[in-house]
PDB file of N, CA and C in Angstrom:
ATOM      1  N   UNK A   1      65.755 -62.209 -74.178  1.00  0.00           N
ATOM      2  CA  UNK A   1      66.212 -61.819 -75.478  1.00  0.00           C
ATOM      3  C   UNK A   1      65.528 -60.540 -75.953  1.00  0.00           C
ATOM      4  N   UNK A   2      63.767 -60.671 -75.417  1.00  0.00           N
ATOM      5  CA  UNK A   2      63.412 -59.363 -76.235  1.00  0.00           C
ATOM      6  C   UNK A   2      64.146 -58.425 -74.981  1.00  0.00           C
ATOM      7  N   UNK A   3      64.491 -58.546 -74.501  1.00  0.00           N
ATOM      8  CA  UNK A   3      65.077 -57.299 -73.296  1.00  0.00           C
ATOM      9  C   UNK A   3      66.141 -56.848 -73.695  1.00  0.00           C
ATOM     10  N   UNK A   4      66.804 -57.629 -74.483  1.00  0.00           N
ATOM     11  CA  UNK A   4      68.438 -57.125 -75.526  1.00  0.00           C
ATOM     12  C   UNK A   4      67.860 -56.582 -76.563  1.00  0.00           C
ATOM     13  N   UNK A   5      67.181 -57.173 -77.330  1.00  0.00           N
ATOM     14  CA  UNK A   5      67.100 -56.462 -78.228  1.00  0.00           C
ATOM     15  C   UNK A   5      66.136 -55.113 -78.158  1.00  0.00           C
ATOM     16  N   UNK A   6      65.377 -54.398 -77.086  1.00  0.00           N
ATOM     17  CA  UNK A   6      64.649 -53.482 -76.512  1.00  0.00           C
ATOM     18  C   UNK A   6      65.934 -52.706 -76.467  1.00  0.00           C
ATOM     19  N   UNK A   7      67.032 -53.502 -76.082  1.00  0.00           N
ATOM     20  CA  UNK A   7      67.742 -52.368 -75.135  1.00  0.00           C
ATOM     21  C   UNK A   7      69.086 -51.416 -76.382  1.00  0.00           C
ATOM     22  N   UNK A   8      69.655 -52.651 -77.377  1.00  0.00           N
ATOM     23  CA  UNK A   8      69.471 -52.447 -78.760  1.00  0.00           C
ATOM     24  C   UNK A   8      69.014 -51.947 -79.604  1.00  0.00           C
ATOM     25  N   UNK A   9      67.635 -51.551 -79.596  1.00  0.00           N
ATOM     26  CA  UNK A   9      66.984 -50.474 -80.492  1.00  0.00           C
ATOM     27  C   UNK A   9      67.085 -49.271 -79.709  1.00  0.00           C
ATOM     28  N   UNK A  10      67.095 -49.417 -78.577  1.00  0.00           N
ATOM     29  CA  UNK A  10      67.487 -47.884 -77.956  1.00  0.00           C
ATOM     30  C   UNK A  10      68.817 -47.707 -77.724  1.00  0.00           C
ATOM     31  N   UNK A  11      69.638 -48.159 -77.937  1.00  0.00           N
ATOM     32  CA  UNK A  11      71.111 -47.861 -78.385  1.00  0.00           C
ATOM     33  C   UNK A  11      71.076 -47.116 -79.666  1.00  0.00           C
ATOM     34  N   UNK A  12      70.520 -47.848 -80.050  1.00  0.00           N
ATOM     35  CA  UNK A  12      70.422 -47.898 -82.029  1.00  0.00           C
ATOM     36  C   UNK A  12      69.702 -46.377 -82.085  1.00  0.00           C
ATOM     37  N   UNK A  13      68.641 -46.004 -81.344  1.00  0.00           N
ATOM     38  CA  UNK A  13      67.750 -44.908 -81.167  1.00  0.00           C
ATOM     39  C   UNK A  13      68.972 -43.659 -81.375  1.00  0.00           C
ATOM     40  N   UNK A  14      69.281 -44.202 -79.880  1.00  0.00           N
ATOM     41  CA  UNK A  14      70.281 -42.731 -79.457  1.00  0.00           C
ATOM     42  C   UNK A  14      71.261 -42.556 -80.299  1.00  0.00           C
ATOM     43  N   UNK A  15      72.229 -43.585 -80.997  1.00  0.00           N
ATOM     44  CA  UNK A  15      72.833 -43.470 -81.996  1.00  0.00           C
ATOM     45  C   UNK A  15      72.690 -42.406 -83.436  1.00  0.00           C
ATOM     46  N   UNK A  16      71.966 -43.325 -83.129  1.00  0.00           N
ATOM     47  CA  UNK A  16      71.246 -42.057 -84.871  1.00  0.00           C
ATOM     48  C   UNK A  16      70.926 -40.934 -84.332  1.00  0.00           C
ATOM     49  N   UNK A  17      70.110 -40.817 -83.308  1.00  0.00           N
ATOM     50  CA  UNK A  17      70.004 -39.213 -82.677  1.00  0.00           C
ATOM     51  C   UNK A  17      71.726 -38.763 -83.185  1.00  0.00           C
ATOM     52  N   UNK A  18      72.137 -39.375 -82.001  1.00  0.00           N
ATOM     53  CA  UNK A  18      74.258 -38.681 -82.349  1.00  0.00           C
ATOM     54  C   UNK A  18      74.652 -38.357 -83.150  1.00  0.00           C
ATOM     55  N   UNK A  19      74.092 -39.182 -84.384  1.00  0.00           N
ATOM     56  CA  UNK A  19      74.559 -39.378 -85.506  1.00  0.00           C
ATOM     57  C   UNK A  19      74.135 -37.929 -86.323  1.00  0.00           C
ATOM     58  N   UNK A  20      72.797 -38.138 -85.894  1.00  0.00           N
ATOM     59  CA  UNK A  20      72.380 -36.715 -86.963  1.00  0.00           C
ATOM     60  C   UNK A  20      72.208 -35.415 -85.962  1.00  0.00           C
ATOM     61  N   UNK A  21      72.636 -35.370 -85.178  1.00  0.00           N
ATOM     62  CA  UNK A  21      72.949 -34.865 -84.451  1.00  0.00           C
ATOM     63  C   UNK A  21      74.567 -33.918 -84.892  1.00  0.00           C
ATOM     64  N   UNK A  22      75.442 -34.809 -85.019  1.00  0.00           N
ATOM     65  CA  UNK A  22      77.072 -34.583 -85.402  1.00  0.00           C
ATOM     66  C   UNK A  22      76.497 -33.900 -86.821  1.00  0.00           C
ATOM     67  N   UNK A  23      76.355 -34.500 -87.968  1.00  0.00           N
ATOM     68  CA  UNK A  23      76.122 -34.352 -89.503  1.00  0.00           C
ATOM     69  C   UNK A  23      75.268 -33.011 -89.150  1.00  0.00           C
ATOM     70  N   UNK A  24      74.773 -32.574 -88.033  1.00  0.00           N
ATOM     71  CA  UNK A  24      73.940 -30.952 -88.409  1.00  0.00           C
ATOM     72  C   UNK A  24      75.305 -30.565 -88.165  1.00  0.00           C
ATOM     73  N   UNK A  25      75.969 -30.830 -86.767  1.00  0.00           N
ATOM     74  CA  UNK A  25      77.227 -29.821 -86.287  1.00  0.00           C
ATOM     75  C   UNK A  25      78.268 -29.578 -87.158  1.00  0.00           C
ATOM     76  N   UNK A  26      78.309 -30.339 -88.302  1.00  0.00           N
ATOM     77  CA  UNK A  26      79.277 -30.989 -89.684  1.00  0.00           C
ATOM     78  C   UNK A  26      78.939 -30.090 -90.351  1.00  0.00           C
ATOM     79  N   UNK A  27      77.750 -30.257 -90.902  1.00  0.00           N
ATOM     80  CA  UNK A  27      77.255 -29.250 -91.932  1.00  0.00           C
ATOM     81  C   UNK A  27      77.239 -27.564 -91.236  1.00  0.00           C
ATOM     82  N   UNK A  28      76.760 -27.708 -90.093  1.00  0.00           N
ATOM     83  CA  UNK A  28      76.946 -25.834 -89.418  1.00  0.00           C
ATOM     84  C   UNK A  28      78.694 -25.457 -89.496  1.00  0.00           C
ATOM     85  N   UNK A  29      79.161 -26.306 -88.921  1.00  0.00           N
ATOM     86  CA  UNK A  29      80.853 -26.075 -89.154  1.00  0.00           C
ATOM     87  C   UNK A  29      81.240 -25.556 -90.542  1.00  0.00           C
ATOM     88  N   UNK A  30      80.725 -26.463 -91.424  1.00  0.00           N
ATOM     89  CA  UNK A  30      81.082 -26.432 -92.852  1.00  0.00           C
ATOM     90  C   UNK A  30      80.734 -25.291 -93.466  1.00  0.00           C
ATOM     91  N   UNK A  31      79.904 -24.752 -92.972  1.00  0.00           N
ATOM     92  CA  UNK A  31      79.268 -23.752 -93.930  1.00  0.00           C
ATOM     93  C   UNK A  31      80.084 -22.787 -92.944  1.00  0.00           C
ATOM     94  N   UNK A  32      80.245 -22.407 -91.712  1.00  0.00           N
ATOM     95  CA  UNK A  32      81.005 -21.535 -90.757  1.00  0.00           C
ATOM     96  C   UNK A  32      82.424 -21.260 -91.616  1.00  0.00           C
ATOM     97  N   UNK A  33      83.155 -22.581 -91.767  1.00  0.00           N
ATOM     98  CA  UNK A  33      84.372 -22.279 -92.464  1.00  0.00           C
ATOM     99  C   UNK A  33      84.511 -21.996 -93.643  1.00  0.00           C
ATOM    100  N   UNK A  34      83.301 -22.158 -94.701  1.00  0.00           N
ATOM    101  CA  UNK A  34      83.127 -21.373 -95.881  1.00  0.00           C
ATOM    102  C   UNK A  34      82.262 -19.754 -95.527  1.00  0.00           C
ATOM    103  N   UNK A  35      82.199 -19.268 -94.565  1.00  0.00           N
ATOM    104  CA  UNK A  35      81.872 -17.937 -94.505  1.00  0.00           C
ATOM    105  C   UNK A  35      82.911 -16.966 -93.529  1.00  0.00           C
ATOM    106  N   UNK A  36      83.462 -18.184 -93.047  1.00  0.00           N
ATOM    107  CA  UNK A  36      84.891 -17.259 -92.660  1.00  0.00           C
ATOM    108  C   UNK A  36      85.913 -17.120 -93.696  1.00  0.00           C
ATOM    109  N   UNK A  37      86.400 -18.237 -95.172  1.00  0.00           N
ATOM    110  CA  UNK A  37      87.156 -17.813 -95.918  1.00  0.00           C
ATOM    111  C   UNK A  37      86.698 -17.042 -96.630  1.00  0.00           C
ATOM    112  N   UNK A  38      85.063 -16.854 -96.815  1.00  0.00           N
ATOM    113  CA  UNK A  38      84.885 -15.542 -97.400  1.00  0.00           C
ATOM    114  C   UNK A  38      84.939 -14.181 -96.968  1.00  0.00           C
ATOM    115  N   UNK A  39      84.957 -14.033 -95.637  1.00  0.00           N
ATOM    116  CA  UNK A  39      85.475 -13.119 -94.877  1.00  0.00           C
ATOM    117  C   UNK A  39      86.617 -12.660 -94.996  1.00  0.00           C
ATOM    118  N   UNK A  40      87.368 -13.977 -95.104  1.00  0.00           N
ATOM    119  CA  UNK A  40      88.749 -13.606 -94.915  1.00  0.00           C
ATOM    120  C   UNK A  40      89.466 -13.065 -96.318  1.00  0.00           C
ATOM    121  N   UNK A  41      88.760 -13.965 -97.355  1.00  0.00           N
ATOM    122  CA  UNK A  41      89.014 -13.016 -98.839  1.00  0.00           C
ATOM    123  C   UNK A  41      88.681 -11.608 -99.108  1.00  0.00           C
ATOM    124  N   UNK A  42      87.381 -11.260 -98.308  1.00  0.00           N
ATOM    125  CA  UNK A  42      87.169 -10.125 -98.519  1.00  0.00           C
ATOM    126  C   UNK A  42      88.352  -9.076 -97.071  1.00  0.00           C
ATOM    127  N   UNK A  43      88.453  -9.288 -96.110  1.00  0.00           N
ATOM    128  CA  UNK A  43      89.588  -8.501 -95.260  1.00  0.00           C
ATOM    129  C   UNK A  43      90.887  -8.375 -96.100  1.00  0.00           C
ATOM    130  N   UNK A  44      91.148 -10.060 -96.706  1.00  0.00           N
ATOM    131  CA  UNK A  44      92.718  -9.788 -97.675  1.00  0.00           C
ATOM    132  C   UNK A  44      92.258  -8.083 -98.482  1.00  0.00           C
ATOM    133  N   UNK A  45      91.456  -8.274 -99.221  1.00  0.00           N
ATOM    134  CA  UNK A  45      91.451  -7.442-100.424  1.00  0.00           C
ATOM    135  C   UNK A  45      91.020  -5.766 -99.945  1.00  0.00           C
ATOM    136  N   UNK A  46      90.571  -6.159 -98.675  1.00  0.00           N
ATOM    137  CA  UNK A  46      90.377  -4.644 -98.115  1.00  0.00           C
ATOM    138  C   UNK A  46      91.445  -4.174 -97.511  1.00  0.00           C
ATOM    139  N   UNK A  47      92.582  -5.477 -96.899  1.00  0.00           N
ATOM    140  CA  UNK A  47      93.731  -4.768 -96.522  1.00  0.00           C
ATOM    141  C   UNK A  47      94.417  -4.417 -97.416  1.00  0.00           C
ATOM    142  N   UNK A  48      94.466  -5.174 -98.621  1.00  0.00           N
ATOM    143  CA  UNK A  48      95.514  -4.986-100.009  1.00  0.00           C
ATOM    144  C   UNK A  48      94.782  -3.824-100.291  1.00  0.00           C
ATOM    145  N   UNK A  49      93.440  -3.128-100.158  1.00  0.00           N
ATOM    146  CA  UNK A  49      93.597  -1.501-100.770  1.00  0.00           C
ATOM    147  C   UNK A  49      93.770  -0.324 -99.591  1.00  0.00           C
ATOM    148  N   UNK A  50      93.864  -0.623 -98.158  1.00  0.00           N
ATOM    149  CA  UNK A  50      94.429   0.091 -97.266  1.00  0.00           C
ATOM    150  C   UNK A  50      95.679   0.265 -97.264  1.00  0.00           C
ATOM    151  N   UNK A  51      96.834  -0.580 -97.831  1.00  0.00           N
ATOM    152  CA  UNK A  51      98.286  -1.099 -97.756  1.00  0.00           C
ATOM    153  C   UNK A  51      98.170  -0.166 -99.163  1.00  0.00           C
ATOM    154  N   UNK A  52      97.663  -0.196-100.109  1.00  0.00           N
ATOM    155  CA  UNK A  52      98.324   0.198-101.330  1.00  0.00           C
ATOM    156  C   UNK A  52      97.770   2.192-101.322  1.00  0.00           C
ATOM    157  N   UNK A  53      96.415   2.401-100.167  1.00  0.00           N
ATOM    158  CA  UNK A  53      96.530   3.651 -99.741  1.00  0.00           C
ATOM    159  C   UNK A  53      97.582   4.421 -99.323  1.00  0.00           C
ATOM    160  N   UNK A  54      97.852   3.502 -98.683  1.00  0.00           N
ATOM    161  CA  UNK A  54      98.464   3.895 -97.297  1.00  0.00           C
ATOM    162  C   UNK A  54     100.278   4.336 -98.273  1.00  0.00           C
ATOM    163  N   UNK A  55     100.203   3.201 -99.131  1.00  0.00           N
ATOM    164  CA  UNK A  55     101.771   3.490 -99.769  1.00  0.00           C
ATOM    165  C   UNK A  55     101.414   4.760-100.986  1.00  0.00           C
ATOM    166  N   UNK A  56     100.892   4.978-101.654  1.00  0.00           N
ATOM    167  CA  UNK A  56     100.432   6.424-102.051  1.00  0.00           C
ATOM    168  C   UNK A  56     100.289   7.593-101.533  1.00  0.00           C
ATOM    169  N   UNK A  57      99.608   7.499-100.246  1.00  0.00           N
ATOM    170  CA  UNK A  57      99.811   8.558 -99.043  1.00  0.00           C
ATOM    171  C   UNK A  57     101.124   9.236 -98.819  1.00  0.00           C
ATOM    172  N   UNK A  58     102.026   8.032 -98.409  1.00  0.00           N
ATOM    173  CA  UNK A  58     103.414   8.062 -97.913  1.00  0.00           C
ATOM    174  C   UNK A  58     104.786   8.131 -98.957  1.00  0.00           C
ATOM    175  N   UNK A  59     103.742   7.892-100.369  1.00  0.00           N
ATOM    176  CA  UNK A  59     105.184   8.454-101.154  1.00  0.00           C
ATOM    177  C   UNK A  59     104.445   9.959-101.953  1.00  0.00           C
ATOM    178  N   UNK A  60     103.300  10.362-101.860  1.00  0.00           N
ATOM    179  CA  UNK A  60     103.340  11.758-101.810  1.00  0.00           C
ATOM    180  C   UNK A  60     103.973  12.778-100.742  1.00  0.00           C
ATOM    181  N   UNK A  61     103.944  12.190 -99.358  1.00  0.00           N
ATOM    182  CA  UNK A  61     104.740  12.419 -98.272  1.00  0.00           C
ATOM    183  C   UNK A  61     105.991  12.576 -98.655  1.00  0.00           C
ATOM    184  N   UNK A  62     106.520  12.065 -99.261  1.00  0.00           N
ATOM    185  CA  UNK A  62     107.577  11.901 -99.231  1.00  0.00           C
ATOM    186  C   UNK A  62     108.265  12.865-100.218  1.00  0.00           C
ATOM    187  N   UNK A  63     107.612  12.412-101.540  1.00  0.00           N
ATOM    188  CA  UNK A  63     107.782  13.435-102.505  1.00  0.00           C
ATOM    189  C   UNK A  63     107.876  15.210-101.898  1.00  0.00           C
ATOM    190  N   UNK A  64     106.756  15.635-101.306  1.00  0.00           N
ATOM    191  CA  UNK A  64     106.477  16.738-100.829  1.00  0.00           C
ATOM    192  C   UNK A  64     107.718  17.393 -99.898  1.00  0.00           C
ATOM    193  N   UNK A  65     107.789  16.294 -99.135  1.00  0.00           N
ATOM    194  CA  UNK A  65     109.097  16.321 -98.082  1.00  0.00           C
ATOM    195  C   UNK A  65     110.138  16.388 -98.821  1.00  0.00           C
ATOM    196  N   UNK A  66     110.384  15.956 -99.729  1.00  0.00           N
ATOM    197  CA  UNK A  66     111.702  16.155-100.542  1.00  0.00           C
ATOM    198  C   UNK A  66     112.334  17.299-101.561  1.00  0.00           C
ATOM    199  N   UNK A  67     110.894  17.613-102.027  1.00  0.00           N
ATOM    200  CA  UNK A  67     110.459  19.151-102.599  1.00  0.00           C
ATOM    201  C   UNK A  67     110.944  20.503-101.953  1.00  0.00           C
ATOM    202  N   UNK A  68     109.912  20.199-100.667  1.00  0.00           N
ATOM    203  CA  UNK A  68     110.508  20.956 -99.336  1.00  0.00           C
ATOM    204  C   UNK A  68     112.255  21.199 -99.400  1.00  0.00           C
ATOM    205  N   UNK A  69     112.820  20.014 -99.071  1.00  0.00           N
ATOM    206  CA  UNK A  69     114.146  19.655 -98.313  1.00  0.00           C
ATOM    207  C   UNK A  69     114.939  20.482 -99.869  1.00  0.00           C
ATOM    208  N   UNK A  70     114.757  20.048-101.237  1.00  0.00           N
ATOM    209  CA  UNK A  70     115.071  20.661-102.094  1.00  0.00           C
ATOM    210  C   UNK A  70     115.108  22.171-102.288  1.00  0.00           C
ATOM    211  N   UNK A  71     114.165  22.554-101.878  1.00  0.00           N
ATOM    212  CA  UNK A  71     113.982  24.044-101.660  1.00  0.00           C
ATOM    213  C   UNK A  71     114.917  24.565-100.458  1.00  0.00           C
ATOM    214  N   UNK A  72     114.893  24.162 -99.694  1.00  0.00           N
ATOM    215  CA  UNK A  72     116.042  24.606 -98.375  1.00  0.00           C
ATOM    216  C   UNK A  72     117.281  23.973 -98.934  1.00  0.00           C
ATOM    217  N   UNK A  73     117.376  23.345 -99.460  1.00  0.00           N
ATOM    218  CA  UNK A  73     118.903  22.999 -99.793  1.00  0.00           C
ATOM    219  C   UNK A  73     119.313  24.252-100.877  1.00  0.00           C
ATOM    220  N   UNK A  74     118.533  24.461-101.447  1.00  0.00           N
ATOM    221  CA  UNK A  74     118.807  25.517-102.734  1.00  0.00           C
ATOM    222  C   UNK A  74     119.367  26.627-102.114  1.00  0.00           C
ATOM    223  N   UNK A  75     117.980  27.152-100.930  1.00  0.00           N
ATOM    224  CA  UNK A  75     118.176  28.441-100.598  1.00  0.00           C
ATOM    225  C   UNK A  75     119.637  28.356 -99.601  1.00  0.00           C
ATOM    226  N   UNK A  76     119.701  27.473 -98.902  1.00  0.00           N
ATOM    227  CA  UNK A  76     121.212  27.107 -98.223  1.00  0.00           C
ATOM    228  C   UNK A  76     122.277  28.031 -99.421  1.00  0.00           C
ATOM    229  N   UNK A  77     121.997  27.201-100.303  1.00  0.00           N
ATOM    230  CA  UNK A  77     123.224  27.029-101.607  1.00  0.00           C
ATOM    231  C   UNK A  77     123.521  28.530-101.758  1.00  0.00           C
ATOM    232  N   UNK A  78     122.726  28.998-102.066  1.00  0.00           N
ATOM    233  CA  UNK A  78     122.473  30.587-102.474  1.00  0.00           C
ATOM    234  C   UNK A  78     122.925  31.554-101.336  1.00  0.00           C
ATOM    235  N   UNK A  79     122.105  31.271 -99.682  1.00  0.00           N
ATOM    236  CA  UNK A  79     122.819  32.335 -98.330  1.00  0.00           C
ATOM    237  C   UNK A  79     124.647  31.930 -98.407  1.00  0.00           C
ATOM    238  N   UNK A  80     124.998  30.520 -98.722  1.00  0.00           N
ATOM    239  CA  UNK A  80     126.238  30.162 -98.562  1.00  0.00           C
ATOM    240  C   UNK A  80     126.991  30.739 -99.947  1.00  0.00           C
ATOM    241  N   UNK A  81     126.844  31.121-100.737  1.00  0.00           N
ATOM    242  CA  UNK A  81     126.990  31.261-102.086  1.00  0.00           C
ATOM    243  C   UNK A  81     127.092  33.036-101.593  1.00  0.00           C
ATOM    244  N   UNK A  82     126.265  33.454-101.346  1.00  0.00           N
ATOM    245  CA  UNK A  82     126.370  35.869-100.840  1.00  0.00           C
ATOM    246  C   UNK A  82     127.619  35.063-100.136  1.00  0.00           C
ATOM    247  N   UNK A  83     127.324  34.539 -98.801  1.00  0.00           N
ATOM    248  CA  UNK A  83     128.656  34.635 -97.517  1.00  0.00           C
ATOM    249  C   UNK A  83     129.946  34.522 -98.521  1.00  0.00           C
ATOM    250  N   UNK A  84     129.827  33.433 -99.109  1.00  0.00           N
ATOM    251  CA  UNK A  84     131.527  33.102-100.000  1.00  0.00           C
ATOM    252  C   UNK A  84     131.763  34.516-100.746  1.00  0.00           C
ATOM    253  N   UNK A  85     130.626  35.074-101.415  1.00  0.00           N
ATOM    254  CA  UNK A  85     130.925  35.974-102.559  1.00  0.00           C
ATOM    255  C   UNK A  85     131.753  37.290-100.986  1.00  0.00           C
ATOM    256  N   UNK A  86     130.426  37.870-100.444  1.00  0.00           N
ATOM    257  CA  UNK A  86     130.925  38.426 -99.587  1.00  0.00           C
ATOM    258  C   UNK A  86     132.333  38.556 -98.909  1.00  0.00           C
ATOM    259  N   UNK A  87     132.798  37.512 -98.334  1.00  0.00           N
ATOM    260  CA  UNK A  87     133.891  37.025 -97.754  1.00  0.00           C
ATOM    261  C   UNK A  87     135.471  37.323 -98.777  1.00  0.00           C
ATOM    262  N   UNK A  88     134.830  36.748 -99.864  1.00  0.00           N
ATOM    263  CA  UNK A  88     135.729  36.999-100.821  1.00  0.00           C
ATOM    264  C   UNK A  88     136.039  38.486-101.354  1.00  0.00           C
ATOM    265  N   UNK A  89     134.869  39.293-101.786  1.00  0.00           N
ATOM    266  CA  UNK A  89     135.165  40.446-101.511  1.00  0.00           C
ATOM    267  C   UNK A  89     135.938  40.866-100.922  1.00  0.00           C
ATOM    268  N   UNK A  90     135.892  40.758 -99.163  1.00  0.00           N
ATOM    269  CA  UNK A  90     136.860  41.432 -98.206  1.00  0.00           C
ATOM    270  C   UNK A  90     137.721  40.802 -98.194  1.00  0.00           C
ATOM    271  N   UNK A  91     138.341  40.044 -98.493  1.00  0.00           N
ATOM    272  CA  UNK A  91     139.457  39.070 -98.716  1.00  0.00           C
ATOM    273  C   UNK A  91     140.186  40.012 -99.572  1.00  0.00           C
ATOM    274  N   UNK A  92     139.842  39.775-101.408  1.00  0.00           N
ATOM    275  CA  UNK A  92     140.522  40.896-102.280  1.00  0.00           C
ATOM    276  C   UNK A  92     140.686  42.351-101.634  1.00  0.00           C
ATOM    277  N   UNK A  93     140.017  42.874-101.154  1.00  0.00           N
ATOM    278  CA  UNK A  93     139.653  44.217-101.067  1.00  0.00           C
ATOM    279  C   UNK A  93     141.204  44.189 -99.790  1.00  0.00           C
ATOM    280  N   UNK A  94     141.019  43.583 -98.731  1.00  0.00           N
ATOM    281  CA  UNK A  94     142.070  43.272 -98.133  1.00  0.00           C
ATOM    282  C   UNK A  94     143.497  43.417 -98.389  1.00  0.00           C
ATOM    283  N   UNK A  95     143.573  42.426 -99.545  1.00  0.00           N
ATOM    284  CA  UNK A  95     144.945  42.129-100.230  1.00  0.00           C
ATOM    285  C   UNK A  95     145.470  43.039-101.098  1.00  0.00           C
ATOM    286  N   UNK A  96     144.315  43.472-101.900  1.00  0.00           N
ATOM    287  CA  UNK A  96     144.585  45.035-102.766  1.00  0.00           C
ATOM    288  C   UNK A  96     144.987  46.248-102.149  1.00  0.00           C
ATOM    289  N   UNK A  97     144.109  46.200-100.518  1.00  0.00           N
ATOM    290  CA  UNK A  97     145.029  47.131 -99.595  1.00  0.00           C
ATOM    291  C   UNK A  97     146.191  47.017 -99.086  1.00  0.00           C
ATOM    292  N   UNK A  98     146.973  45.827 -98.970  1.00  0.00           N
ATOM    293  CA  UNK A  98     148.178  45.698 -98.335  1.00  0.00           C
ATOM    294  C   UNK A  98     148.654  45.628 -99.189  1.00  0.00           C
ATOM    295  N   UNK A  99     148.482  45.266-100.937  1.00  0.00           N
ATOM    296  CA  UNK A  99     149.508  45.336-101.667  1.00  0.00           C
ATOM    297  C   UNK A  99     149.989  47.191-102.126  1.00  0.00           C
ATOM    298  N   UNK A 100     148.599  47.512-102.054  1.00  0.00           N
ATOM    299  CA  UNK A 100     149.261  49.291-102.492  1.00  0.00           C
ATOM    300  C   UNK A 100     149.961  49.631-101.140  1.00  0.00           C
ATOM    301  N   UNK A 101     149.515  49.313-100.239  1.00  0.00           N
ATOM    302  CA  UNK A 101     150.389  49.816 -98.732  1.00  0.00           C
ATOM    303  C   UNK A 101     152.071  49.278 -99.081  1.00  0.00           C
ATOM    304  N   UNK A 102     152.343  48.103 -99.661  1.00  0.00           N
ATOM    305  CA  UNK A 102     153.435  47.533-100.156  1.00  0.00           C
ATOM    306  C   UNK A 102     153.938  48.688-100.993  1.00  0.00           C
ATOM    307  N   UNK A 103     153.591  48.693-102.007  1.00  0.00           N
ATOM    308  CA  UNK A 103     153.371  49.704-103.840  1.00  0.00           C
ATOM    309  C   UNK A 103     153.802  51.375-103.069  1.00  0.00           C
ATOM    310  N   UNK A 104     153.487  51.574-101.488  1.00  0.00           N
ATOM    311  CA  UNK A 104     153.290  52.825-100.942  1.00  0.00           C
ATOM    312  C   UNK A 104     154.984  52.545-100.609  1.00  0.00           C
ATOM    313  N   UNK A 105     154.798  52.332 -99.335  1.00  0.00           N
ATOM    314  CA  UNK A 105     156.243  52.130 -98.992  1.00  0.00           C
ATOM    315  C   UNK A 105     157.298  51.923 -99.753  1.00  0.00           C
ATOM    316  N   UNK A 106     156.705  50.639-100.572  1.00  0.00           N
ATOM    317  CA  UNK A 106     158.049  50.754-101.840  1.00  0.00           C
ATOM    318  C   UNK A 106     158.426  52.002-102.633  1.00  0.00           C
ATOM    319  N   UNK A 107     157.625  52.396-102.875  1.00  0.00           N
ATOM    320  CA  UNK A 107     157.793  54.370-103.461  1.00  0.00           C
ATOM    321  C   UNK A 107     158.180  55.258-102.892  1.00  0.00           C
ATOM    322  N   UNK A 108     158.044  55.217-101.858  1.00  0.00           N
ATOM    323  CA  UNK A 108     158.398  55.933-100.446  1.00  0.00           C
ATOM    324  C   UNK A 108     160.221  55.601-100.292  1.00  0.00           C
ATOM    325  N   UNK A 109     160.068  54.562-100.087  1.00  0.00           N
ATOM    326  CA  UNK A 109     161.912  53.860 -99.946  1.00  0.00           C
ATOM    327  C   UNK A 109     162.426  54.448-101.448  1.00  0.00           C
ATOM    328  N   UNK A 110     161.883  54.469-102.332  1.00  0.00           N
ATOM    329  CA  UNK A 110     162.541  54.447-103.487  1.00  0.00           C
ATOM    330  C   UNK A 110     162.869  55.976-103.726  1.00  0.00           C
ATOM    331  N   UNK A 111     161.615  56.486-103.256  1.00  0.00           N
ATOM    332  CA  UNK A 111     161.904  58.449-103.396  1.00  0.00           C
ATOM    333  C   UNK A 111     163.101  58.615-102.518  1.00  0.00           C
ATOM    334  N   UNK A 112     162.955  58.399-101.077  1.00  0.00           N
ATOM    335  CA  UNK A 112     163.862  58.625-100.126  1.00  0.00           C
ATOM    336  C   UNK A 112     165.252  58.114-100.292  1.00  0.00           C
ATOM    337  N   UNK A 113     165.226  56.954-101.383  1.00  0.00           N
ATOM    338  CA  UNK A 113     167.127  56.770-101.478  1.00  0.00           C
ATOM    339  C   UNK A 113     168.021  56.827-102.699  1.00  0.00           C
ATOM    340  N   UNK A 114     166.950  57.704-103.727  1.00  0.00           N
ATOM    341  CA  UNK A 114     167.420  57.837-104.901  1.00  0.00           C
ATOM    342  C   UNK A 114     166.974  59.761-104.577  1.00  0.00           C
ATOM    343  N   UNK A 115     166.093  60.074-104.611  1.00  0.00           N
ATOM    344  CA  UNK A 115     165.894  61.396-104.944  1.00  0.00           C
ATOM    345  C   UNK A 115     166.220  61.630-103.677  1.00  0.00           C
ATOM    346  N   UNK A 116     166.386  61.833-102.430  1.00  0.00           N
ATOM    347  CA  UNK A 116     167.688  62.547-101.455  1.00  0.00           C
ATOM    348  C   UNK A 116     168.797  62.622-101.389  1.00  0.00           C
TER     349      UNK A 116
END
């Protein structure tokens, strides 16, 4: 009997060793996963001000780029704006010549079959 119960207290021994043994690994865990969500609160909030950089960056980008694109669209407006004026010019200038060339001949026919 005392040989059971010898063998019993050293069950009982190693037990509690286990025991407090686990309850350190419990408590190291525990505190591990309260210093990783503080980690992880602090990464959220460092990504939330890289993300909200990063979108300030990219709509001055953008702005700038659009400024830009505004400015070449203008000056477009304006080279296309001479060409039309231009074009148009020789267009009238054109038509004003073939109409007096018309205005010519017609005067011409008109001298030649009344005043001969």
């Amino acid at each position: 009997m005392e040989k059971r119960v010898l063998n019993l207290e050293l069950v009982l021994e190693q037990n509690t060793k286990l025991v407090e043994r686990l309850d350190r690994t419990m408590a190291h865990l525990t505190q591990s996963v309260a210093d990783l969500r503080v980690q992880m609160i602090q990464g959220h909030a460092e990504l939330r001000q890289e993300i909200t950089k990063g979108q300030s960056e990219l709509r001055q980008e953008i702005a700038a780029d659009q400024a830009e694109l505004r400015q070449e669209i203008a000056a477009d407006q304006a080279e296309f704006r001479k060409e039309i004026e231009r074009k148009s010019f020789w267009l009238i200038t054109a038509h004003y010549g073939a109409l007096l060339t018309l205005i010519g001949f017609l005067g011409k026919h008109f001298i030649d079959t009344y005043f001969k």
